[in-house]
Protein backbone atom coordinates (compact mmCIF):
# COMPACT_ATOMS: atom_id res chain seq x y z
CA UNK A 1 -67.22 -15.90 -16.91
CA UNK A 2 -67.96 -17.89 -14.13
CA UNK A 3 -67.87 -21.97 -15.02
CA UNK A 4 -64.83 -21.36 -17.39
CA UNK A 5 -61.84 -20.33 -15.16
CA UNK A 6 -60.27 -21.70 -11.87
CA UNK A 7 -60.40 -18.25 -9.50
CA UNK A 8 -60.98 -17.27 -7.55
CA UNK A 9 -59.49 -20.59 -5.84
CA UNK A 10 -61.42 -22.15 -3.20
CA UNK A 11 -58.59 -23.42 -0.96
CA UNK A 12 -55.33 -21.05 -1.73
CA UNK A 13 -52.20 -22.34 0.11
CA UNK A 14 -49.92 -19.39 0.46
CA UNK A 15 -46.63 -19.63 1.62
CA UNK A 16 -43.89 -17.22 1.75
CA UNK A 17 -41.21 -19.04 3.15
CA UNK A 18 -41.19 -21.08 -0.18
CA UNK A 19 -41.62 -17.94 -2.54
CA UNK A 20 -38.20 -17.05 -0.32
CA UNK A 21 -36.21 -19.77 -1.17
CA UNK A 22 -37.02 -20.48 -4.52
CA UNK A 23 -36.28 -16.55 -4.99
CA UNK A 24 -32.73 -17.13 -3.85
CA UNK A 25 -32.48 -20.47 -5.43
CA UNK A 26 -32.42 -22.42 -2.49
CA UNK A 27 -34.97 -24.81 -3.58
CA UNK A 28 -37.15 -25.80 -6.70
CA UNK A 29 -40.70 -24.72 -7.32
CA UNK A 30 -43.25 -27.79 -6.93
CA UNK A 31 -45.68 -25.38 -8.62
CA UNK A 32 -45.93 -22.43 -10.27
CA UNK A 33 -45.98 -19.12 -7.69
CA UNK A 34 -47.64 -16.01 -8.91
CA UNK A 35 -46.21 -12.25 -8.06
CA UNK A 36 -47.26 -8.83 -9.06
CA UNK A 37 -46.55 -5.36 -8.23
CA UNK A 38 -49.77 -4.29 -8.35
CA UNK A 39 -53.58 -4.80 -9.41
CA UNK A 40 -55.37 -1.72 -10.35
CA UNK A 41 -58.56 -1.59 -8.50
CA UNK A 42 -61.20 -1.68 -11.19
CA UNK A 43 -59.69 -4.89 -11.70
CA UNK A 44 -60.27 -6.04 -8.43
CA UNK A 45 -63.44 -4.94 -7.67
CA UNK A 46 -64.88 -6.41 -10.88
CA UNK A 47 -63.83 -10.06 -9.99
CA UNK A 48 -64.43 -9.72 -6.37
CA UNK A 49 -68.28 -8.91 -7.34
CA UNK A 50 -68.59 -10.79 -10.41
CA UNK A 51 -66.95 -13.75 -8.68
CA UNK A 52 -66.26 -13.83 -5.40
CA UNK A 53 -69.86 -12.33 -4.23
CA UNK A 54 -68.06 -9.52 -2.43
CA UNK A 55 -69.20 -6.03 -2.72
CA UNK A 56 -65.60 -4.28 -2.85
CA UNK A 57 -65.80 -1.35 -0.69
CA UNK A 58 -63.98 2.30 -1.31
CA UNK A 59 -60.05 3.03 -0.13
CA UNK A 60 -61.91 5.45 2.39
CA UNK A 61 -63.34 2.59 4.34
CA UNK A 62 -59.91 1.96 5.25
CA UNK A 63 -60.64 -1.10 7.82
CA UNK A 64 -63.06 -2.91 5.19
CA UNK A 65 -60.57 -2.34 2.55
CA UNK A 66 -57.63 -3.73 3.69
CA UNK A 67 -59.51 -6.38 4.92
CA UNK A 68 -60.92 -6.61 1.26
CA UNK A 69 -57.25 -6.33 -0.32
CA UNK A 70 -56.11 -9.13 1.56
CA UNK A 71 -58.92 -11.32 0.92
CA UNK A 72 -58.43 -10.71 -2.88
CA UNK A 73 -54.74 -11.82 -3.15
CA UNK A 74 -55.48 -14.66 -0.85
CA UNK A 75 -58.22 -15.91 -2.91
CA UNK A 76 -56.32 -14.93 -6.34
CA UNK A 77 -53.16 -17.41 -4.90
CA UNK A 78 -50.30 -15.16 -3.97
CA UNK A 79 -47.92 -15.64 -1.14
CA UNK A 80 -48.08 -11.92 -0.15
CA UNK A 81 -50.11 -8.88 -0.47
CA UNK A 82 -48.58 -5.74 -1.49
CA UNK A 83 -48.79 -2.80 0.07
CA UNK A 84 -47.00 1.02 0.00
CA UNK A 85 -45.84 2.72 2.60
CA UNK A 86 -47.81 5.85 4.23
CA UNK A 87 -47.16 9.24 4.48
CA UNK A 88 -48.85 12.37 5.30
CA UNK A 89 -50.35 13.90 3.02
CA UNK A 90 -49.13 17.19 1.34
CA UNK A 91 -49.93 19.08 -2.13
CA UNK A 92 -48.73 17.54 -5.31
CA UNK A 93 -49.40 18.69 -8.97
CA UNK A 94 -51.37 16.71 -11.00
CA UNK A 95 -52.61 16.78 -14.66
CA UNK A 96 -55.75 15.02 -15.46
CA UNK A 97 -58.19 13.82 -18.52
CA UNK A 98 -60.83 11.22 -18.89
CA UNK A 99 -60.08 7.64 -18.30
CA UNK A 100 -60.92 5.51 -21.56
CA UNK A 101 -60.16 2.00 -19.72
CA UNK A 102 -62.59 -0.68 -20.40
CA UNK A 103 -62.82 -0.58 -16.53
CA UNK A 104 -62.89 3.17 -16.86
CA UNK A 105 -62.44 5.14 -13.08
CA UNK A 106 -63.67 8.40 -14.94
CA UNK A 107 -60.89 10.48 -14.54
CA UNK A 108 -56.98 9.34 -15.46
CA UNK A 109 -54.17 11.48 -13.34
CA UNK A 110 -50.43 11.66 -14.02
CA UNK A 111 -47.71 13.60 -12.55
CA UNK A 112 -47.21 17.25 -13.66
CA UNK A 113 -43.77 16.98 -15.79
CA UNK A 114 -42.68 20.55 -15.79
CA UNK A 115 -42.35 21.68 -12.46
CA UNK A 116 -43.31 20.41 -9.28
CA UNK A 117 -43.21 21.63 -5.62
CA UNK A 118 -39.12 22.28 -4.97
CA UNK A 119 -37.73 24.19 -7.41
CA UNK A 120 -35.05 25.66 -5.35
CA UNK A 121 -33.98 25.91 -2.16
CA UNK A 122 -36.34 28.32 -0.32
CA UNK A 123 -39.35 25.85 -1.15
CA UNK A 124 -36.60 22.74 -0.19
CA UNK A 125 -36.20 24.52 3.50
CA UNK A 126 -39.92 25.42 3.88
CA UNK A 127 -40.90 21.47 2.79
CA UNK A 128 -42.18 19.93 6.13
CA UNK A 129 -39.53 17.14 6.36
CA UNK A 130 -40.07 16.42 9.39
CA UNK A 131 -43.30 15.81 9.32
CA UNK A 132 -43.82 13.25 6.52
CA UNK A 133 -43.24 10.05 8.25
CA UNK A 134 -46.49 8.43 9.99
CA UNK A 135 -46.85 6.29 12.81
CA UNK A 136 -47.62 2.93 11.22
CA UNK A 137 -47.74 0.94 14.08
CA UNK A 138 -51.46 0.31 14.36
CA UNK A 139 -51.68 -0.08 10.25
CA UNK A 140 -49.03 -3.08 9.97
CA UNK A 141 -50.77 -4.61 13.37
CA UNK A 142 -54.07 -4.38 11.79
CA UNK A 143 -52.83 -6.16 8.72
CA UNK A 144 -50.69 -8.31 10.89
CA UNK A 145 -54.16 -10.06 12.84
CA UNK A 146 -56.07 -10.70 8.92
CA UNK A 147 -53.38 -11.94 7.26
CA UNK A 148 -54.14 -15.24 6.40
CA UNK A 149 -51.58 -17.89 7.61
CA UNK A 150 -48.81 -18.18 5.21
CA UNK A 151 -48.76 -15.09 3.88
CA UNK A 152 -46.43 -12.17 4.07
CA UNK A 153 -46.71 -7.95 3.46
CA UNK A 154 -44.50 -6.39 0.73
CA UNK A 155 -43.65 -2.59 1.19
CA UNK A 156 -43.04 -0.36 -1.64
CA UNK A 157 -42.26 3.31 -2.01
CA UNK A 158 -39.88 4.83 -4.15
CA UNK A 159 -37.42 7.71 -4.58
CA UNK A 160 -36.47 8.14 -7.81
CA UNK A 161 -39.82 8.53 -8.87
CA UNK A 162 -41.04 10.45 -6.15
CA UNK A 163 -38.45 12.95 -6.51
CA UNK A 164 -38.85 13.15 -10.38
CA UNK A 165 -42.72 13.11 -10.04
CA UNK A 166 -43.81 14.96 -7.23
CA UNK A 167 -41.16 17.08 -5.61
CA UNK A 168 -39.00 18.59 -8.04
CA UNK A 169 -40.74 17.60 -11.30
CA UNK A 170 -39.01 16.09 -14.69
CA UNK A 171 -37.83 19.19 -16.32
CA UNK A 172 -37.21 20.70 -13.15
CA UNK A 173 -34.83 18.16 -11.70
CA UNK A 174 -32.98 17.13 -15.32
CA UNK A 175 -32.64 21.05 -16.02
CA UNK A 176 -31.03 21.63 -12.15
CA UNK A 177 -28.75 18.56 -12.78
CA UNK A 178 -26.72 21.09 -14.82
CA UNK A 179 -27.94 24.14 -13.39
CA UNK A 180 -27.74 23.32 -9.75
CA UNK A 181 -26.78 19.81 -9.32
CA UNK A 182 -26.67 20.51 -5.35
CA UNK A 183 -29.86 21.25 -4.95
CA UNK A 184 -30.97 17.95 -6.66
CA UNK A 185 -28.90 15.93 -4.59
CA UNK A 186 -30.39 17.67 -1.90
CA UNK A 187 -33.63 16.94 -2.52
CA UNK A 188 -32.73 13.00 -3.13
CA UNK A 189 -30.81 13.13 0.06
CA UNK A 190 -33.93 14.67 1.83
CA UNK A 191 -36.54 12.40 0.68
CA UNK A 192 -34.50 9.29 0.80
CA UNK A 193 -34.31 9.65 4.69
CA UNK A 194 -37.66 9.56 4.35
CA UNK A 195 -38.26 6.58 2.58
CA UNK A 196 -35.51 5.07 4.96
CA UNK A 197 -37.32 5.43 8.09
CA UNK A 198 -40.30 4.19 6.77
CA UNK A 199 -38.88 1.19 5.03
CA UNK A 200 -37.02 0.86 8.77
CA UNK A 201 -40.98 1.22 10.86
CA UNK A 202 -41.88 -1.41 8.30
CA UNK A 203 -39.73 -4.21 8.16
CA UNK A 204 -39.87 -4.62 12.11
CA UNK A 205 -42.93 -5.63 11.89
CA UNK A 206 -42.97 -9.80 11.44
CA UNK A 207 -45.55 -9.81 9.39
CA UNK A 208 -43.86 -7.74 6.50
CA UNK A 209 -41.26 -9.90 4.39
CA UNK A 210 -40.00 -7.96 1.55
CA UNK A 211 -39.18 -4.66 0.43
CA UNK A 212 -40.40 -3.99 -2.99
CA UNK A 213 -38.97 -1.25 -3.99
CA UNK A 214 -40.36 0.82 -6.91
CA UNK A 215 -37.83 2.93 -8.94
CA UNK A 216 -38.83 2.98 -12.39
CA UNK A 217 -35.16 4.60 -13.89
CA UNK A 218 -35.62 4.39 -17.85
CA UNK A 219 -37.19 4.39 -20.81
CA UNK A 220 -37.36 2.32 -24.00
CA UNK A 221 -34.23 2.83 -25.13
CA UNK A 222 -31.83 3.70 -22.40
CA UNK A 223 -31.97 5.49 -18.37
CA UNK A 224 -33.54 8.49 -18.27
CA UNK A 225 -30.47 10.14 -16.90
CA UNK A 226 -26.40 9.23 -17.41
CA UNK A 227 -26.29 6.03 -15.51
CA UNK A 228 -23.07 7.59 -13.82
CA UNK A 229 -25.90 9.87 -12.35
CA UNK A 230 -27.97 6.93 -10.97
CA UNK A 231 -24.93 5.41 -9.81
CA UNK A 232 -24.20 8.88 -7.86
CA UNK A 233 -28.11 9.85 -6.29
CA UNK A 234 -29.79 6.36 -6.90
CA UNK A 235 -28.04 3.73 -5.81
CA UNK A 236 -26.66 4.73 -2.60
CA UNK A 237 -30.27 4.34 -1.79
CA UNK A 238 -31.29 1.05 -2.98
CA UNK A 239 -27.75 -0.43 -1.44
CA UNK A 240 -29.03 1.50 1.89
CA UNK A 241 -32.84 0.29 1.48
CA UNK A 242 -31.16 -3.40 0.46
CA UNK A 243 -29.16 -3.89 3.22
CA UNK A 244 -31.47 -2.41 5.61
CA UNK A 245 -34.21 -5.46 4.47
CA UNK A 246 -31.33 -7.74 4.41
CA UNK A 247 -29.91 -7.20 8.33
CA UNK A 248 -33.55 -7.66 9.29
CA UNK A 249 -33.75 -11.61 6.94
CA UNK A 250 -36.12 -9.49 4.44
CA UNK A 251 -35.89 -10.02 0.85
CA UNK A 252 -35.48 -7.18 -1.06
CA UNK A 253 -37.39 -6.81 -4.74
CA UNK A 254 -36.63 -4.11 -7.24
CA UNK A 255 -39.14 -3.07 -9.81
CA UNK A 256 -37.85 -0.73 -12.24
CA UNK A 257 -39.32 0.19 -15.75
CA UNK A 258 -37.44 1.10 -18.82
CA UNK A 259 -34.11 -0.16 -20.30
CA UNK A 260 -31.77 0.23 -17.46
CA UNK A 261 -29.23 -2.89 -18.78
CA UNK A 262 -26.34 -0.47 -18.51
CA UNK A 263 -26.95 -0.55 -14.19
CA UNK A 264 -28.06 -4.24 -14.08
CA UNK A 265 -24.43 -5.10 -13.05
CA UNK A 266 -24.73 -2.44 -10.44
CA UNK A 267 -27.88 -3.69 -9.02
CA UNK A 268 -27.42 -7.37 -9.15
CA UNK A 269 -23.58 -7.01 -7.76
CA UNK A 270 -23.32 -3.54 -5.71
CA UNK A 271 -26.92 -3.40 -4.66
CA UNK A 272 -28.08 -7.15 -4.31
CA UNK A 273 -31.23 -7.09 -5.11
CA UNK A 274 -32.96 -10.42 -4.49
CA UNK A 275 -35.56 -10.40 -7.33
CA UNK A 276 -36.15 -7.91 -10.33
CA UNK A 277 -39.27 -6.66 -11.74
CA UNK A 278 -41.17 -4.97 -14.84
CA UNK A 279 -40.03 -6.25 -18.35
CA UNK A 280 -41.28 -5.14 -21.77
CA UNK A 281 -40.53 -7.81 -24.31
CA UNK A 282 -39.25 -4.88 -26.85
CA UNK A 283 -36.77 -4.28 -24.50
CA UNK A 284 -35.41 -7.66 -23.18
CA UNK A 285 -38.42 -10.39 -22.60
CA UNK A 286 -38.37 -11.64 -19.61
CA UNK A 287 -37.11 -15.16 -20.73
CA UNK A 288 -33.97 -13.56 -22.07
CA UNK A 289 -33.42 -11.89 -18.96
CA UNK A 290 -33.49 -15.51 -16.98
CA UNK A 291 -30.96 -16.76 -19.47
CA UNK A 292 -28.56 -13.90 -18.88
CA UNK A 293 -29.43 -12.93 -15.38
CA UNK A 294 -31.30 -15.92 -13.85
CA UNK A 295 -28.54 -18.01 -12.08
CA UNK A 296 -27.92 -14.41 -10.00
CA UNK A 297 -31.53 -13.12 -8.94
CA UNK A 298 -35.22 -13.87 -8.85
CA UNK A 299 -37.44 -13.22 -11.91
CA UNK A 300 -40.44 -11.54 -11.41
CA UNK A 301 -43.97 -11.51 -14.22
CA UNK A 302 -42.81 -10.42 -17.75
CA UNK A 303 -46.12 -10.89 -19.46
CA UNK A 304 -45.66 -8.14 -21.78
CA UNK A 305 -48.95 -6.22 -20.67
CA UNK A 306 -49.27 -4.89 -24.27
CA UNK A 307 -50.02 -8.19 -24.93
CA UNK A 308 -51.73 -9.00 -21.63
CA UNK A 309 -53.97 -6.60 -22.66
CA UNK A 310 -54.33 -6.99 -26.35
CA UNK A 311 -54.69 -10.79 -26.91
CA UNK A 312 -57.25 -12.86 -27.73
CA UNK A 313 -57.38 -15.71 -25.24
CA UNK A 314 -55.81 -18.19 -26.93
CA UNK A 315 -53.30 -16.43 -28.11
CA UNK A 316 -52.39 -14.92 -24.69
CA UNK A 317 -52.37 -18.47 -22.99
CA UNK A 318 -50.36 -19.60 -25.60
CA UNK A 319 -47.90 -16.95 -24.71
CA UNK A 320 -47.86 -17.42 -21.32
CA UNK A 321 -47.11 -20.82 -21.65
CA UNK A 322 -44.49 -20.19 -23.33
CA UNK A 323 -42.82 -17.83 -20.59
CA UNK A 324 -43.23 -20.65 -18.19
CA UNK A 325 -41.54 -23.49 -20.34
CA UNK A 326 -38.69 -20.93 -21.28
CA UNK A 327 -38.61 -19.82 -17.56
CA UNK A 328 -39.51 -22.20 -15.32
CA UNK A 329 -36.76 -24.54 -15.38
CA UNK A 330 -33.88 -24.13 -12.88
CA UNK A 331 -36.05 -21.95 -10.53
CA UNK A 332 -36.01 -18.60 -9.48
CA UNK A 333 -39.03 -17.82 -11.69
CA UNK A 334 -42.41 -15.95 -10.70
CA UNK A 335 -45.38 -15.56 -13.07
CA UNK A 336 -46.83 -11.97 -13.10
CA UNK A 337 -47.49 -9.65 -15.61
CA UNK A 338 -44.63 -7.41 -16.78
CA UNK A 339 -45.78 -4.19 -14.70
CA UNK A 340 -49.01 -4.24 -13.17
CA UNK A 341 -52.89 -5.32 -13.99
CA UNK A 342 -53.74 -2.45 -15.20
CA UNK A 343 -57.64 -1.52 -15.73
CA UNK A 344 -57.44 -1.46 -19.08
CA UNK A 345 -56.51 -5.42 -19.43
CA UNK A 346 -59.20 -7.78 -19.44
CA UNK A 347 -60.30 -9.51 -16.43
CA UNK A 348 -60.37 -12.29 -18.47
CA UNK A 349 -57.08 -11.98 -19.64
CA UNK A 350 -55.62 -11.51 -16.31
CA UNK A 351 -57.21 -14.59 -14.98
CA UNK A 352 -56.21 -16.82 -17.73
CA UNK A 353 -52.87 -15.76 -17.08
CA UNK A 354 -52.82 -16.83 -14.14
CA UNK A 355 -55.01 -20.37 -15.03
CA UNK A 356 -52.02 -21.18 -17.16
CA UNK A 357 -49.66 -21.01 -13.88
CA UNK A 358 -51.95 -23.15 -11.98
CA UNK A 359 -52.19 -25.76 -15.45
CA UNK A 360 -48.53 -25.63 -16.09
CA UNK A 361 -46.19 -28.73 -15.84
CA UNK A 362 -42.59 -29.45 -16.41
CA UNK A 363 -42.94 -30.99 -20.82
CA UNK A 364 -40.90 -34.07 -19.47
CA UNK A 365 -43.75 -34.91 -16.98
């Protein structure tokens, strides 16, 4: 591999005041600016020692691994490293079965979808509220003293999800939005305090820049719920969580799977998001979402990781080229892949994704 792409780059220039104004459309884009939710870390381990000559350490080696995160999306050309927001720990169901990915971590875990730790309102009052938030002061100073000059922290968390996932569970909250509607906007009032106050500890410190807030509301064809119900236990949230980021001069990203066209209105108008995120191009591609939505928010990725994954390398640059010539003009464009580099995509793949960003030009030039 090494010889035949351009990463990781040897002199990276990040800078997140320009990622913030060609997100709002403030200015143009001399250059081609790379975002991403997320890169699994399979992923990044594999190019950091195949590449970079960097032994990637475990998450438990928390010093060394931060310091090893932020080295990787220095070195890989991003403006900012992203990072979730802490909590204390407590007991979650899981399900679990062996991890296939060509970067295989052994053993795959997903949420339990039945039922999860609430289920009604004796295990809601017994749920240690109270006790969820951390002390994050010495984490985001940490990160604060090895960020690299120009760079930025996002902070992501979710509620949605978390509620869906790992409090309630799917069948558990959709079957109680009949059954006991109360207790589910309960539970979404509960946690989204949560996520409030640590979204609030965040973006105090300087060196974070964006919330990136990680919601993921529908599926292929529609939301997962009536979008009346987002509209009634979602949304209050992000418009809290927007205009938190945005009283403090922080951008605020949404990253949402699924169709969820019916609440783009919402978001982009009632919410004011900044940027959106995650696109599947049997949904909407992502360059017919800049042609309906562009001249209102940022775009962020849209390489279909089906494809990201699946391509032969010509065929994915090809592609990706194409996203940039449909996207690129007029601004407000990002290059990332649709969701996240997941560790079944190619390394290769994933860095000739982003080769094509750093190779791109305007056709007229």
């Amino acid at each position: 591999m090494r010889g035949t792409l351009s990463f990781p780059l040897r002199n990276p220039s990040p800078d997140f005041n320009a990622f913030r104004e060609i997100l709002l459309g403030e200015r143009l884009p001399e250059k081609v600016h790379f975002v991403e939710l997320g890169v699994d870390y399979e992923v990044m381990k594999f190019i950091a020692e195949k590449l970079m000559n960097i032994k990637a350490p475990r998450f438990e080696e928390r010093k060394r691994f931060l310091k090893f995160f932020v080295e990787f999306y220095y070195r890989m050309g991003y403006d900012y490293v992203p990072v979730g927001l802490l909590f204390a720990p407590f007991p979650v169901k899981y399900r679990e079965t062996k991890d296939t990915a060509m970067l295989s971590r052994g053993k795959r875990i997903w949420v339990e979808e039945n039922e999860g730790i609430i289920t009604n309102w004796d295990e809601l009052e017994s749920f240690p509220w109270d006790q969820i938030n951390l002390d994050l002061t010495e984490y985001f100073r940490f990160l604060d003293e090895i960020l690299p000059d120009g760079m930025k922290l996002t902070v992501s968390s979710s509620v949605y999800e978390w509620v869906g996932e790992r409090l309630m569970g799917w069948q558990c909250m959709f079957r109680n939005l009949f059954v006991d509607p109360d207790l589910v906007k309960t539970v979404f009032e509960r946690w989204g305090k949560v996520v409030y106050k640590g979204y609030a500890d965040a973006i105090s410190h300087d060196c974070v820049g964006a919330i990136f807030h990680c919601d993921d509301m529908g599926y292929k064809k529609g939301t997962m719920v009536r979008p009346d119900t987002l509209r009634e236990i979602v949304i209050p949230w992000l418009k809290k969580f927007a205009s938190l980021a945005h009283e403090h001069g922080k951008l605020f990203l949404l990253h949402s799977c699924g169709n969820i066209y019916q609440i783009m209105e919402d978001l982009i108008e009632d919410v004011k998001i900044d940027g959106f995120h995650s696109f599947q191009d049997a949904i909407m591609p992502v360059w017919k979402f800049k042609e309906k939505y562009g001249d209102r928010v940022g775009v962020l990725g849209g390489v279909d990781v089906d494809k990201l994954a699946r391509y032969d390398i010509e065929s994915l640059r090809k592609y990706v080229r194409m996203i940039l010539d449909k996207c690129m003009p007029g601004g407000r464009y990002f290059l990332g892949s649709g969701n996240t580099v997941t560790n079944y995509v190619p390394p290769r793949n994933y860095l000739a994704m982003l080769e094509e960003g750093l190779k791109w030009k305007p056709r007229n030039k």
